[in-house]
N, C-alpha and C. Protein backbone atom coordinates (compact mmCIF):
# COMPACT_ATOMS: atom_id res chain seq x y z
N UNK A 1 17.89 -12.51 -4.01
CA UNK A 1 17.41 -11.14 -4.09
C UNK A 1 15.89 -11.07 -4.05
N UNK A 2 15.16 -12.09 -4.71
CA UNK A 2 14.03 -11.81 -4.95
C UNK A 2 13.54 -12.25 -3.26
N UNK A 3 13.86 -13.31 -2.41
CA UNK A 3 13.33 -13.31 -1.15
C UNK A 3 13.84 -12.22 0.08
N UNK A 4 14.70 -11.24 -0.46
CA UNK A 4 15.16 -9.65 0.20
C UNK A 4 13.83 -9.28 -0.03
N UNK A 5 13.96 -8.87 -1.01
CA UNK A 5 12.47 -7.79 -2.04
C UNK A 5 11.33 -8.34 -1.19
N UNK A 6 10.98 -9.35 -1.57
CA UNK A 6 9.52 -10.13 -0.87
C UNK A 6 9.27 -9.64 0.78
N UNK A 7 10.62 -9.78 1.41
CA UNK A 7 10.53 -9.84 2.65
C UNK A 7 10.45 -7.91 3.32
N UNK A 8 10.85 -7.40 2.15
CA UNK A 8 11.12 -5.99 2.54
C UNK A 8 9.77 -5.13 1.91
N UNK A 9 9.03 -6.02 1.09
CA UNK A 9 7.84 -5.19 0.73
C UNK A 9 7.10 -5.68 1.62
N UNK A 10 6.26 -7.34 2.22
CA UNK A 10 5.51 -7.61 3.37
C UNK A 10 5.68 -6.42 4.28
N UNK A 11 7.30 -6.12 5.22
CA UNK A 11 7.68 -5.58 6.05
C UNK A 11 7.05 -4.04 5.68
N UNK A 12 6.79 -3.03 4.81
CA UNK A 12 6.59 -2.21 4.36
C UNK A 12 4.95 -1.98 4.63
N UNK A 13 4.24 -2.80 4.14
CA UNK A 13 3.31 -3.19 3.28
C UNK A 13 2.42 -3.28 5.55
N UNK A 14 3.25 -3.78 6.25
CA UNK A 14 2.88 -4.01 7.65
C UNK A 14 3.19 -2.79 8.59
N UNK A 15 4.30 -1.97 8.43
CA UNK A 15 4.25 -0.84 8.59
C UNK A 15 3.43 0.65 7.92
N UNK A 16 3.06 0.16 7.08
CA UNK A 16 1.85 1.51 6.48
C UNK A 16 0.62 1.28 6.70
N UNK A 17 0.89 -0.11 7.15
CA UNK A 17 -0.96 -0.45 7.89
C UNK A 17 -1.15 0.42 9.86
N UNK A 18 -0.34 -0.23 9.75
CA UNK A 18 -0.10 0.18 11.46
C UNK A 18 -0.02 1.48 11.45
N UNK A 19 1.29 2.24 11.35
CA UNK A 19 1.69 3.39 11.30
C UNK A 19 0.18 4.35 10.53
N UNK A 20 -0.84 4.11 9.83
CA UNK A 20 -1.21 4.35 9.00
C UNK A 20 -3.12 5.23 9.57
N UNK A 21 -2.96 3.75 10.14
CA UNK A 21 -4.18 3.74 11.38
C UNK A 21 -4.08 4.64 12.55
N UNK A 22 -2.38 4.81 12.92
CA UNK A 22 -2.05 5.70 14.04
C UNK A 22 -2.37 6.82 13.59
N UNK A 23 -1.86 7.43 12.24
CA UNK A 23 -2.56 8.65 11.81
C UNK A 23 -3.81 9.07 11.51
N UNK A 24 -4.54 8.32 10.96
CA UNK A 24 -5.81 8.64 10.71
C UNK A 24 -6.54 8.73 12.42
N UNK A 25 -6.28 7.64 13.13
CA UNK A 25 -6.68 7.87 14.27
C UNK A 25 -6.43 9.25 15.07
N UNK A 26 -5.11 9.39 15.70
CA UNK A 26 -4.68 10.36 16.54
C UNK A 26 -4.28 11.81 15.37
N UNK A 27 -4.18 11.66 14.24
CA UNK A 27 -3.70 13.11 14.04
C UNK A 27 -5.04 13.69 13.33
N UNK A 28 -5.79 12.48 12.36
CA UNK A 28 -6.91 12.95 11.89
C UNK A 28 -8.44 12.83 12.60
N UNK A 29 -8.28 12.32 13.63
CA UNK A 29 -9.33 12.74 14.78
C UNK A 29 -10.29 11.36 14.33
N UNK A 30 -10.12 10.45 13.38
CA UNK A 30 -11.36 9.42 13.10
C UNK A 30 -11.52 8.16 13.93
N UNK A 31 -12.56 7.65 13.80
CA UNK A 31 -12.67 6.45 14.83
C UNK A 31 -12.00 5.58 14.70
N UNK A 32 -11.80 4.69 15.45
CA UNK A 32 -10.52 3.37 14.71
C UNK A 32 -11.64 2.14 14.08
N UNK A 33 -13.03 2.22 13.64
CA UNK A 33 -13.65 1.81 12.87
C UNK A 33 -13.40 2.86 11.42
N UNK A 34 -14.02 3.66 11.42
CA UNK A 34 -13.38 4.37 9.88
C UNK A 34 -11.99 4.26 9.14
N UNK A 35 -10.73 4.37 10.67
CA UNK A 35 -9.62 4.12 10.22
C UNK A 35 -8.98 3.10 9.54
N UNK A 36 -9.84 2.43 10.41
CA UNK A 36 -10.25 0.40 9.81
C UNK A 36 -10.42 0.21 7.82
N UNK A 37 -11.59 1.08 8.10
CA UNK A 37 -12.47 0.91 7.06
C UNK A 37 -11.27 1.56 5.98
N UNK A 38 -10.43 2.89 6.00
CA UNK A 38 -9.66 3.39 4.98
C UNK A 38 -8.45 2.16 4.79
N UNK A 39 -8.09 1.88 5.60
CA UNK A 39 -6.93 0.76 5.50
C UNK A 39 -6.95 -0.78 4.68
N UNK A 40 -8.21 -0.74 5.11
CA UNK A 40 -8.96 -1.83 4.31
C UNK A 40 -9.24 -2.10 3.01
N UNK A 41 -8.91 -0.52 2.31
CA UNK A 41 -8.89 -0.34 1.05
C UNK A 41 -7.30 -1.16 0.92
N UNK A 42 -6.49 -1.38 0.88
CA UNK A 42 -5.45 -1.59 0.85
C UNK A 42 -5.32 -3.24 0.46
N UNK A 43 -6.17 -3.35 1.36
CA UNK A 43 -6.25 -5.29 1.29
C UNK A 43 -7.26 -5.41 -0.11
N UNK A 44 -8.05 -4.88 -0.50
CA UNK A 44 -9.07 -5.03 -1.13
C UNK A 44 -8.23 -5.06 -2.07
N UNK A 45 -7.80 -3.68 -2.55
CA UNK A 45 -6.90 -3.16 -3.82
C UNK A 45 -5.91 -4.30 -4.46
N UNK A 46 -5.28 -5.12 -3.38
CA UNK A 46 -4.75 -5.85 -3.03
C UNK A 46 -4.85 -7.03 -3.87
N UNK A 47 -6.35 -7.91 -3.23
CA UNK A 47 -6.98 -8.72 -3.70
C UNK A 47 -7.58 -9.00 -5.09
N UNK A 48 -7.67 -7.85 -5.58
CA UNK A 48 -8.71 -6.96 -7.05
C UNK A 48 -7.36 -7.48 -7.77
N UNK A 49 -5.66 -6.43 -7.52
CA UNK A 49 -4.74 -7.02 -8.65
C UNK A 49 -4.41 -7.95 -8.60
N UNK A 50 -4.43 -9.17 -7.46
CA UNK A 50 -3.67 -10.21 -7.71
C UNK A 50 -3.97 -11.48 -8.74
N UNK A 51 -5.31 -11.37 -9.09
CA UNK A 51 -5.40 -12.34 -10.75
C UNK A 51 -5.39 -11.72 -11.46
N UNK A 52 -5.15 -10.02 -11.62
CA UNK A 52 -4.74 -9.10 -13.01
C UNK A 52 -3.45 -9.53 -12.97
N UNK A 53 -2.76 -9.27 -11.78
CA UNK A 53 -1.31 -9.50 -12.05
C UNK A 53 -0.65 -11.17 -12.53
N UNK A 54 -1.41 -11.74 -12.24
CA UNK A 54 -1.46 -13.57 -12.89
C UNK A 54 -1.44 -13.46 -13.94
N UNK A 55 -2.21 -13.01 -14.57
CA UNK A 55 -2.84 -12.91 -15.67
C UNK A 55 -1.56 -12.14 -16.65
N UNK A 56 -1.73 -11.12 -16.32
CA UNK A 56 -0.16 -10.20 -16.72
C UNK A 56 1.21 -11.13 -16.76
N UNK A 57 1.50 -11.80 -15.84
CA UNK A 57 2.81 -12.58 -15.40
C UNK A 57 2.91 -13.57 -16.38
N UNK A 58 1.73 -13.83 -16.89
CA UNK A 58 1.43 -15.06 -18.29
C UNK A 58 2.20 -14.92 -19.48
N UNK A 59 1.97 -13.32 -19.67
CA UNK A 59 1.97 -12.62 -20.92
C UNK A 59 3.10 -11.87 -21.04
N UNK A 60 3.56 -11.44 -19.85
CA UNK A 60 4.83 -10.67 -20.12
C UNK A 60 5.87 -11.39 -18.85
N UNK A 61 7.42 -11.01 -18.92
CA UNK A 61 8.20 -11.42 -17.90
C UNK A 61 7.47 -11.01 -16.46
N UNK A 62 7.55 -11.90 -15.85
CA UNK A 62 7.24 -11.24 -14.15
C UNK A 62 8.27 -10.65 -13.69
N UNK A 63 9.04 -10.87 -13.82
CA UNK A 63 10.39 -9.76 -13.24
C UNK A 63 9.90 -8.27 -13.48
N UNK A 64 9.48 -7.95 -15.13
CA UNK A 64 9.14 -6.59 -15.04
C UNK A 64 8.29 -6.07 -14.40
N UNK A 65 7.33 -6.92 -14.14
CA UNK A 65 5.77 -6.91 -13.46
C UNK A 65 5.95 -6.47 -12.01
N UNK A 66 6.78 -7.49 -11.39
CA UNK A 66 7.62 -7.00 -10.02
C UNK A 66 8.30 -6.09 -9.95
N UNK A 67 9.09 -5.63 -10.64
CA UNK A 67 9.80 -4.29 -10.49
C UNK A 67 8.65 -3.01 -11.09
N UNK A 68 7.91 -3.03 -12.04
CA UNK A 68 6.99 -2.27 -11.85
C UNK A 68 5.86 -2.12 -10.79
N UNK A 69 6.01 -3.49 -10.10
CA UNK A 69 4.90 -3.48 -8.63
C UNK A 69 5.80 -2.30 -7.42
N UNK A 70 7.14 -2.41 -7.65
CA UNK A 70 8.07 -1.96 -6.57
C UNK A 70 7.92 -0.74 -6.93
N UNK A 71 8.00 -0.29 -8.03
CA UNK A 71 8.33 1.11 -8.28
C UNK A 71 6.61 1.87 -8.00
N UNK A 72 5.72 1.16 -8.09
CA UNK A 72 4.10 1.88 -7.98
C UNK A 72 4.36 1.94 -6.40
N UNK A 73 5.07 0.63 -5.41
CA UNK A 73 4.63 0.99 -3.93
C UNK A 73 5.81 2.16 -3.69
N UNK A 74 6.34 2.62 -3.93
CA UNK A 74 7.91 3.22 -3.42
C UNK A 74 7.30 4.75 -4.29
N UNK A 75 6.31 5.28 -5.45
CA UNK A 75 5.66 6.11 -5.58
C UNK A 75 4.74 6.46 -4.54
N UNK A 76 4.14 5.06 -4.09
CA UNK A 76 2.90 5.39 -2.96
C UNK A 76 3.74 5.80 -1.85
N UNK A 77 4.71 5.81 -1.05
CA UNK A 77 4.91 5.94 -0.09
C UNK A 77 5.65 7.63 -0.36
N UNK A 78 6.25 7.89 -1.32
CA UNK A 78 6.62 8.74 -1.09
C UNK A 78 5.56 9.99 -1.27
N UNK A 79 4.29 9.71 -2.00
CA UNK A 79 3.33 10.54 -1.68
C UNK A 79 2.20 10.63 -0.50
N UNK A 80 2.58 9.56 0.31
CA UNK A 80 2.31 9.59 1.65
C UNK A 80 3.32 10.04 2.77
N UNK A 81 4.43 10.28 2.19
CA UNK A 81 5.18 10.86 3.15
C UNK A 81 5.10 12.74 3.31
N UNK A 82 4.23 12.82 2.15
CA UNK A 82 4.13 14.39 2.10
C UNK A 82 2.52 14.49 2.61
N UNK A 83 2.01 13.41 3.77
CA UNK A 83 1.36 13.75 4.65
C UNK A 83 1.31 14.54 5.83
N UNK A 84 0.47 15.82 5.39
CA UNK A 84 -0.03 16.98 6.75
C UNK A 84 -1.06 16.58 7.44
N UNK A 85 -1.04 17.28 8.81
CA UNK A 85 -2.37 17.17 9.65
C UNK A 85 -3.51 17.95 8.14
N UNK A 86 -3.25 18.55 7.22
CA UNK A 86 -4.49 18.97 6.41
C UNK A 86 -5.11 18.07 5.49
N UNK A 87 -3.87 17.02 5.26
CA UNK A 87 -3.82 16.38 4.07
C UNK A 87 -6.01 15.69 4.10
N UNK A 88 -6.57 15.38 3.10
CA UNK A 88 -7.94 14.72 2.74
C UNK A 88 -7.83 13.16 3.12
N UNK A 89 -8.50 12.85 3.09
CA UNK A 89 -8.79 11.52 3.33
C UNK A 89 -8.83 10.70 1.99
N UNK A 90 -9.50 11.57 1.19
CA UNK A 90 -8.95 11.07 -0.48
C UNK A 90 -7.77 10.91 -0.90
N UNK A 91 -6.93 11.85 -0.53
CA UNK A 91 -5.38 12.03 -0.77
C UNK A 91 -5.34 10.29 -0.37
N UNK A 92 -5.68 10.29 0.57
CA UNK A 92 -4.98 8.71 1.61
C UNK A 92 -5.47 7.59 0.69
C-alpha cells in the first residue's frame, strides 16, 4: 500500500506541475519564466519540509505524518480545483 500511495502522490505531485504551468501560462496570460518561477514554489516548499518532516517522523509514528501529508495534498488540490480565469496568483 504504502508503494500505491508513493507512486500515486509523485504521479500527482507531476501532474500539478505541468498541468499547472499550462494555466498560469495560457489562461493567466504570464510568461513561462514567471510561470516557472510560481511552480517553483512547490519544489522549494518541498525541500523546507523535508528535514521538518524527519525530524517529526523521529518523534511521532510516520504513518500519521504520511497520512497527514496526504490529507494537506488532497486539501491542496481540491482548492485548486476551484480555479477561475479570475482566480490571484496568491490564491495559487
Amino acid at each position: 500500500l504504502s508503494l500505491s500511495t508513493s507512486f500515486l502522490m509523485y504521479a500527482s505531485n507531476f501532474s500539478l506541475a505541468f498541468l499547472l504551468s499550462l494555466y498560469l501560462q495560457y489562461i493567466k496570460g504570464l510568461s513561462p519564466a514567471h510561470a516557472g518561477q510560481i511552480v517553483l514554489l512547490q519544489a522549494v516548499s518541498m525541500a523546507i519540509m523535508a528535514p521538518l518532516a524527519g525530524k517529526f517522523a523521529d518523534k511521532i509514528q510516520p504513518r500519521l505524518l504520511a497520512t497527514l501529508g496526504c490529507v494537506i495534498v488532497m486539501v491542496g488540490f481540491f482548492l485548486l480545483s476551484l480555479l477561475t480565469v479570475n482566480s490571484s496568483t496568491t490564491y495559487i
